[in-house]
C-alpha atoms as a PDB file:
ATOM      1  CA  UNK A   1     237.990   6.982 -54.864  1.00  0.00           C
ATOM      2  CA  UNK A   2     240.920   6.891 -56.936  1.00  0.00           C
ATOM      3  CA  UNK A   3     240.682  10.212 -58.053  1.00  0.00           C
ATOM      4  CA  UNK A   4     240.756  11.257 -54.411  1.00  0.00           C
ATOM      5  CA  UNK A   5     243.528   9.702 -53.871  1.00  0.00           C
ATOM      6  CA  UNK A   6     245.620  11.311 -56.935  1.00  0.00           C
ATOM      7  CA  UNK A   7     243.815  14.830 -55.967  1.00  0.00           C
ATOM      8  CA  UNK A   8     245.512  14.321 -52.512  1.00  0.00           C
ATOM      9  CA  UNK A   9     249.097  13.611 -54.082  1.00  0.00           C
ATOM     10  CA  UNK A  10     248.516  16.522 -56.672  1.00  0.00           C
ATOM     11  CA  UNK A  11     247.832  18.767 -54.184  1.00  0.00           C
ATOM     12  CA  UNK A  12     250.715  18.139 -51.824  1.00  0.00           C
ATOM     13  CA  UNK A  13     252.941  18.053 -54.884  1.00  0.00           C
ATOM     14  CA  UNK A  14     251.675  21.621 -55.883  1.00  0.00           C
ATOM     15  CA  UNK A  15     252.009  22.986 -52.290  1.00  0.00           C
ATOM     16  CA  UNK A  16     256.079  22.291 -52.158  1.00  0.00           C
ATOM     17  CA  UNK A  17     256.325  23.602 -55.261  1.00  0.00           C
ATOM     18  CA  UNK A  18     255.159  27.244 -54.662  1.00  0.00           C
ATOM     19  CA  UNK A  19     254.005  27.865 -51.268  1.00  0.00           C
ATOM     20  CA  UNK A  20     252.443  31.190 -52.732  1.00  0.00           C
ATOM     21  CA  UNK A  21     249.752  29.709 -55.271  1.00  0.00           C
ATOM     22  CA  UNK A  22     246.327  30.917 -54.257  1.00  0.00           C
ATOM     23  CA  UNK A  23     243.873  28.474 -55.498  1.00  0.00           C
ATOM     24  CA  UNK A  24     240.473  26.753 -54.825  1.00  0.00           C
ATOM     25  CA  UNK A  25     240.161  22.893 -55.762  1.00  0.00           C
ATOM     26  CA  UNK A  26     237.618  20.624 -55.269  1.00  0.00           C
ATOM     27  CA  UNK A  27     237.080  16.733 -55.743  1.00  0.00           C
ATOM     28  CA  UNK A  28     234.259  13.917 -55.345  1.00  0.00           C
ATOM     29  CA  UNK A  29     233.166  10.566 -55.856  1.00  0.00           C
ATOM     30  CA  UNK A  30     231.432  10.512 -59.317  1.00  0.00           C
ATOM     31  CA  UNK A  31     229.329   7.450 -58.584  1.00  0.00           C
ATOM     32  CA  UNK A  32     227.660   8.950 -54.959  1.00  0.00           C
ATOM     33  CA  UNK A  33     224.365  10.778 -55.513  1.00  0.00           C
ATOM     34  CA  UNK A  34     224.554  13.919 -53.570  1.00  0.00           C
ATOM     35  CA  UNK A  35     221.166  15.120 -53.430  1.00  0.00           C
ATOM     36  CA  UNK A  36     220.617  11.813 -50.928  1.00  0.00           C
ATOM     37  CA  UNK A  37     222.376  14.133 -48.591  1.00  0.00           C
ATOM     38  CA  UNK A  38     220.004  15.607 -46.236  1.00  0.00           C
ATOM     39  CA  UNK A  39     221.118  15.889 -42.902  1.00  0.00           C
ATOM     40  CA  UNK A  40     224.660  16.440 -41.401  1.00  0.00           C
ATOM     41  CA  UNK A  41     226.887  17.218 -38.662  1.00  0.00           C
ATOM     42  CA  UNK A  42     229.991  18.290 -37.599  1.00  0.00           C
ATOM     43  CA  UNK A  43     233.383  16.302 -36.622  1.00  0.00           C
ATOM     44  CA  UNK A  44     235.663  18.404 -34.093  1.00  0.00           C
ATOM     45  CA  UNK A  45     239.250  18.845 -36.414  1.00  0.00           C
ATOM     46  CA  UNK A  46     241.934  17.034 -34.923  1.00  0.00           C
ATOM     47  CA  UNK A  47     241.948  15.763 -30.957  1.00  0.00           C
ATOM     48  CA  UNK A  48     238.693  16.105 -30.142  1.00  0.00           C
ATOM     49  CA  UNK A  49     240.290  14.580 -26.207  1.00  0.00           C
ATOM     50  CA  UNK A  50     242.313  17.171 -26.131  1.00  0.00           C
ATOM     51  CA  UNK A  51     240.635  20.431 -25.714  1.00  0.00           C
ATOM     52  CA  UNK A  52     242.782  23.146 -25.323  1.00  0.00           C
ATOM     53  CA  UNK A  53     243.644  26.056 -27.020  1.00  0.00           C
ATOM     54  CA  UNK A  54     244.966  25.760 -30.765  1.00  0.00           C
ATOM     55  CA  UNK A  55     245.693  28.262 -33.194  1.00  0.00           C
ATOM     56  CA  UNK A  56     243.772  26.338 -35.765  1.00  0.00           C
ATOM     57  CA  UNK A  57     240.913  26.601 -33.814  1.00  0.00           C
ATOM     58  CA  UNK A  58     241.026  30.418 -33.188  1.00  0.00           C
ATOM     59  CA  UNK A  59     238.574  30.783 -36.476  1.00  0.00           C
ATOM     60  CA  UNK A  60     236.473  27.596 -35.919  1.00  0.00           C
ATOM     61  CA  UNK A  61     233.328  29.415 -35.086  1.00  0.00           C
ATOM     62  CA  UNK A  62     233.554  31.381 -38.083  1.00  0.00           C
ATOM     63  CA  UNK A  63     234.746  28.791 -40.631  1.00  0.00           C
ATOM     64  CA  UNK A  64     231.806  26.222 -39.464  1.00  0.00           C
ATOM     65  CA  UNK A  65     229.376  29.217 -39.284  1.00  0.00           C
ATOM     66  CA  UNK A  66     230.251  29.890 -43.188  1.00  0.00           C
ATOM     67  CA  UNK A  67     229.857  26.571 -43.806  1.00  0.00           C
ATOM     68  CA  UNK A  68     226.604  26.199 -42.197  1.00  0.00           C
ATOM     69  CA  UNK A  69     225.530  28.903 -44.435  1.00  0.00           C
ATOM     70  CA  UNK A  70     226.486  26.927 -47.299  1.00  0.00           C
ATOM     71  CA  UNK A  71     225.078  24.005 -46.874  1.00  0.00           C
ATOM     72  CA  UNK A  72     221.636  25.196 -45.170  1.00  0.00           C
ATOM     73  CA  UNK A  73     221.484  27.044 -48.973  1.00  0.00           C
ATOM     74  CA  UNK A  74     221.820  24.277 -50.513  1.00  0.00           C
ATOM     75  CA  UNK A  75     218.648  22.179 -48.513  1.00  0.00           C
ATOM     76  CA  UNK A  76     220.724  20.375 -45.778  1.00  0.00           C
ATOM     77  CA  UNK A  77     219.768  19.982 -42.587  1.00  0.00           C
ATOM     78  CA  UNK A  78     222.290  19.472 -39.645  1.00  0.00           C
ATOM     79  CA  UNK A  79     221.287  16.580 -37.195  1.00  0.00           C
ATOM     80  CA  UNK A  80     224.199  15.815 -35.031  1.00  0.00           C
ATOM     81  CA  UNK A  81     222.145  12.218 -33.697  1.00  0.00           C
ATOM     82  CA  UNK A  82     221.806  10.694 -37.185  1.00  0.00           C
ATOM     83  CA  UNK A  83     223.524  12.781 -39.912  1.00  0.00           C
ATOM     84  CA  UNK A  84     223.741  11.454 -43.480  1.00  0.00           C
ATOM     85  CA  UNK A  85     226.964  13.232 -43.931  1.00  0.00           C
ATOM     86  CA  UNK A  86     229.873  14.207 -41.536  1.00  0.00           C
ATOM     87  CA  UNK A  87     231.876  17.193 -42.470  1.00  0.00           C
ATOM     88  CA  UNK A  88     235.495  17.751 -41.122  1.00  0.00           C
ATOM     89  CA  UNK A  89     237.331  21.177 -41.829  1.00  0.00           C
ATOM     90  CA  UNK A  90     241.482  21.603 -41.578  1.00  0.00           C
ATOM     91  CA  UNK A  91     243.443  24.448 -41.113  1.00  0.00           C
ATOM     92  CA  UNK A  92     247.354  25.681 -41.926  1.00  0.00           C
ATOM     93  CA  UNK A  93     248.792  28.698 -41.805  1.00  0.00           C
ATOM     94  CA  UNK A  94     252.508  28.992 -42.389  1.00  0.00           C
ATOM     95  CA  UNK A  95     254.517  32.396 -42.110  1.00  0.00           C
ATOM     96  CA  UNK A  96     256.454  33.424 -45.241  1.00  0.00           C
ATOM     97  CA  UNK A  97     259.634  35.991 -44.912  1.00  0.00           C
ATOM     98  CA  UNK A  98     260.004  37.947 -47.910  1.00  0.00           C
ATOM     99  CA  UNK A  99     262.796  40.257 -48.285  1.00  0.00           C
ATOM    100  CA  UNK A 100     263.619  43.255 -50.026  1.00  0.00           C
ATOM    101  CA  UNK A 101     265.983  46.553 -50.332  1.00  0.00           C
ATOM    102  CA  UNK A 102     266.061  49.844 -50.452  1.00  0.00           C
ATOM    103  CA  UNK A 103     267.544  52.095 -53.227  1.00  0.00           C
ATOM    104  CA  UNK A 104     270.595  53.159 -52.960  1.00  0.00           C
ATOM    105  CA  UNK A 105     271.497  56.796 -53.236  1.00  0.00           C
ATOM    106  CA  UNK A 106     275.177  57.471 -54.115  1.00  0.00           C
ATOM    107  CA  UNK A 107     276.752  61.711 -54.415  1.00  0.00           C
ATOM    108  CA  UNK A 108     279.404  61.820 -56.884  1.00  0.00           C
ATOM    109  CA  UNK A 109     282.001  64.458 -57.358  1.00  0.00           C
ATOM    110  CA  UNK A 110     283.867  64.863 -60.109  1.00  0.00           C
ATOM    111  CA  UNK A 111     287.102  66.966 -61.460  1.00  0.00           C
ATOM    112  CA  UNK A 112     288.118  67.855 -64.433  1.00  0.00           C
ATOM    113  CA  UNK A 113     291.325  69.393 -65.941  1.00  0.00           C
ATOM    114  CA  UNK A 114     293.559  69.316 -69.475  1.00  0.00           C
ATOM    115  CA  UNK A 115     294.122  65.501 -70.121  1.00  0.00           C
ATOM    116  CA  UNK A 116     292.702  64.176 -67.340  1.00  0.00           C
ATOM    117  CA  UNK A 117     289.527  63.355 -65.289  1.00  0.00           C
ATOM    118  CA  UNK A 118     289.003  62.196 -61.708  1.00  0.00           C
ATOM    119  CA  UNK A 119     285.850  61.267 -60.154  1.00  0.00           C
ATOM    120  CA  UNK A 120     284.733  59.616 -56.785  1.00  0.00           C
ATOM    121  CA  UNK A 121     281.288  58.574 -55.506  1.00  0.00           C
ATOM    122  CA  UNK A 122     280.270  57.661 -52.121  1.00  0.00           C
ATOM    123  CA  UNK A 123     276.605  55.515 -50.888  1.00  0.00           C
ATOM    124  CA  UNK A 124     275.042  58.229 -48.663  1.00  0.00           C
ATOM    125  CA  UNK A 125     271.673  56.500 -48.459  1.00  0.00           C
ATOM    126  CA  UNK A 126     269.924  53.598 -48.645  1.00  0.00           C
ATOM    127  CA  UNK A 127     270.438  50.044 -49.151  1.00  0.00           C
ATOM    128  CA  UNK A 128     268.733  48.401 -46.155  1.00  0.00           C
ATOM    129  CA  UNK A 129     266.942  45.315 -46.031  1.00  0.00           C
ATOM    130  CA  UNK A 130     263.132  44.911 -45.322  1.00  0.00           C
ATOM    131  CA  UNK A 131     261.518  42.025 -43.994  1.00  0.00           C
ATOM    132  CA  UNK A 132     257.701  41.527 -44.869  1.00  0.00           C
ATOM    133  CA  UNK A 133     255.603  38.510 -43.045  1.00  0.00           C
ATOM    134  CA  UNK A 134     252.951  36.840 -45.318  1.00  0.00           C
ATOM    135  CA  UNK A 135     250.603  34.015 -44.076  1.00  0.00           C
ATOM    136  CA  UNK A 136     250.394  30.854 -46.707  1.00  0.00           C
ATOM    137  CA  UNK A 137     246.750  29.816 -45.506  1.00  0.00           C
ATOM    138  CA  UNK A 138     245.011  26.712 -45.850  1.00  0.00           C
ATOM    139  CA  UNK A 139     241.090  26.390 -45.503  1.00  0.00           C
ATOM    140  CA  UNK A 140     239.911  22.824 -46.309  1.00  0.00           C
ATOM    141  CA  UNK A 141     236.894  20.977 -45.715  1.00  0.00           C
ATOM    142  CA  UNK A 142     235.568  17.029 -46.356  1.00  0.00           C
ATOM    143  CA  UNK A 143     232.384  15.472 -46.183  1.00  0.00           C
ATOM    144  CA  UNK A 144     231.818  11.666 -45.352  1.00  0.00           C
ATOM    145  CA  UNK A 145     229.084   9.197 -46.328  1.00  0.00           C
ATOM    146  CA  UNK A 146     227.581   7.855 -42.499  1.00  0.00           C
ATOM    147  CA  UNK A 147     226.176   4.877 -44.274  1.00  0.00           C
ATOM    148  CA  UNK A 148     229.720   3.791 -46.471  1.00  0.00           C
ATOM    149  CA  UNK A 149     231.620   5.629 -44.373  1.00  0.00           C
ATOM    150  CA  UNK A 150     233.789   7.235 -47.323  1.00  0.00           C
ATOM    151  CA  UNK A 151     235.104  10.512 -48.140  1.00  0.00           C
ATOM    152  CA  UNK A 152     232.667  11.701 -51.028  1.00  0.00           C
ATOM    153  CA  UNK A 153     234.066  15.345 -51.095  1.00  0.00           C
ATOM    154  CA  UNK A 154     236.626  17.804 -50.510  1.00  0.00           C
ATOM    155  CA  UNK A 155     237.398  21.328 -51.429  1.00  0.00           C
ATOM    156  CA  UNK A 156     240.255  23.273 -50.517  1.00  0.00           C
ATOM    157  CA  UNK A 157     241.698  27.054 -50.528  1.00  0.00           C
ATOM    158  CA  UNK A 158     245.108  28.291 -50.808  1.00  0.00           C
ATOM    159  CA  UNK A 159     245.480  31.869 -50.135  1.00  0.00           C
ATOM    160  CA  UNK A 160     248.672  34.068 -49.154  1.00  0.00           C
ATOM    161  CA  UNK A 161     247.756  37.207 -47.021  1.00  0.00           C
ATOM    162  CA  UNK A 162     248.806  39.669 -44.449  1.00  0.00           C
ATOM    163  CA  UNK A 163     247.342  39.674 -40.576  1.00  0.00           C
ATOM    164  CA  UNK A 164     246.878  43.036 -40.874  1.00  0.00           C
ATOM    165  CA  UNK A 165     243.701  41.705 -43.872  1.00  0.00           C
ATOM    166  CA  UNK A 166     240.393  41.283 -42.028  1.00  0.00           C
ATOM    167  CA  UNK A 167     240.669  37.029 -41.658  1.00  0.00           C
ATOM    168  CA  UNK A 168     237.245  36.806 -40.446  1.00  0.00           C
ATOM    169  CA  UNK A 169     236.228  38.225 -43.537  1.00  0.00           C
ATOM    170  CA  UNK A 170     238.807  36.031 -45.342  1.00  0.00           C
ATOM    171  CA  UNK A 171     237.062  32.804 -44.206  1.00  0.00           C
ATOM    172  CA  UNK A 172     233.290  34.097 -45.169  1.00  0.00           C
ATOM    173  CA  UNK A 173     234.873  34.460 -48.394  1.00  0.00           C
ATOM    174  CA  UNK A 174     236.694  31.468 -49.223  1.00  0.00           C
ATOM    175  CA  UNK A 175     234.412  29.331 -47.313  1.00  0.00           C
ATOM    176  CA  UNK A 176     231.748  30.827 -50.234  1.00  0.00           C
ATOM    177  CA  UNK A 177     234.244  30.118 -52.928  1.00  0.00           C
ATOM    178  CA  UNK A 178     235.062  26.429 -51.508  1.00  0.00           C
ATOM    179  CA  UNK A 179     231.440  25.412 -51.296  1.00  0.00           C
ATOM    180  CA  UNK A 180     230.304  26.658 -54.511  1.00  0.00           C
ATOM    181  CA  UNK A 181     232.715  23.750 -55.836  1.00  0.00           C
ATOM    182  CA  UNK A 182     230.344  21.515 -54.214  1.00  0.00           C
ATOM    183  CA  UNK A 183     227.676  19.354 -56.373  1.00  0.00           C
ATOM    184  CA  UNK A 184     224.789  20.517 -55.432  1.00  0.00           C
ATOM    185  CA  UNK A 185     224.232  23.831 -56.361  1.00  0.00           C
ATOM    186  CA  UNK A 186     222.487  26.581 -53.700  1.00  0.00           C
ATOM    187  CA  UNK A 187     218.475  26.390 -54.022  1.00  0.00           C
ATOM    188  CA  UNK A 188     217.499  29.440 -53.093  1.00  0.00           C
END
């Protein structure tokens, strides 16, 4: 559980670095047999009192319908009276300004005579700053042991996109990419 530990610190530490890193990690206990796994269920992520409207819940449906998929592939069953496993899933998303400008176009005019040379130029066009919004996303998921009651796994995405991309499709996706990090590998 060390190694969970030092994953967690790595990761934060590689987040303030560069915001913009797009990655998928994963980590797990080396000594738990996975394959003991055969039922699980679902924790609600963060307040579960509280149920009001959150932005990280807006894709909830789709993220643990994804992961369903996942795990159903790989022979798990979900029983939500007496899982072996609990699964919790976390979301960010933090906006990111980037900024750039436009060419500038410059008319020149120049004279010319015996021994001597003026010339003048002028910006006409250009030059003007563009804001662009980006979304730093977080998808990331852990699984607990009922019986220990330890975190045996997590796997995690980093991705930077636009809210004009198709985020539903985002989550399939990543959610795919996440869980194929996982120890046991799909059966069918």
């Amino acid at each position: 559980m060390k190694k969970l530990h030092i994953l967690r610190v790595s990761i934060c530490l590689a987040l303030s670095v560069s915001l913009r890193a797009q990655s998928i990690k994963s980590d797990h206990d080396t000594q738990t047999d996975f394959k003991k796994f055969k039922t699980y269920a679902w924790l609600a992520p963060g307040d579960s009192v509280l149920n009001r409207y959150r932005r990280d819940k807006l894709y909830g449906g789709s993220i643990t319908y994804a992961a369903n998929q996942e795990l159903i592939s790989r022979g798990l069953k979900m029983d939500t009276l007496h899982p072996d496993a609990v699964f919790l899933f976390f979301t960010s998303v933090q906006e990111i300004m980037t900024y750039s400008q436009t060419p500038t176009l410059s008319l020149g005019v120049g004279v010319a005579g015996p021994g001597y040379y003026v010339a003048g130029s002028a910006p006409v066009a250009g030059g003007k700053i563009i804001a662009t919004a980006e979304e730093d996303g977080i998808l990331k998921f852990a699984m607990y042991d009922t019986q220990t009651r330890k975190q045996v796994w997590t796997g995690m995405a980093n991705k930077t996109f636009k809210l004009t991309d198709d985020v539903q499709q985002l989550v399939m996706d990543y959610t795919a990419k996440i869980f194929k990090k996982y120890p046991v590998k799909k059966s069918r």
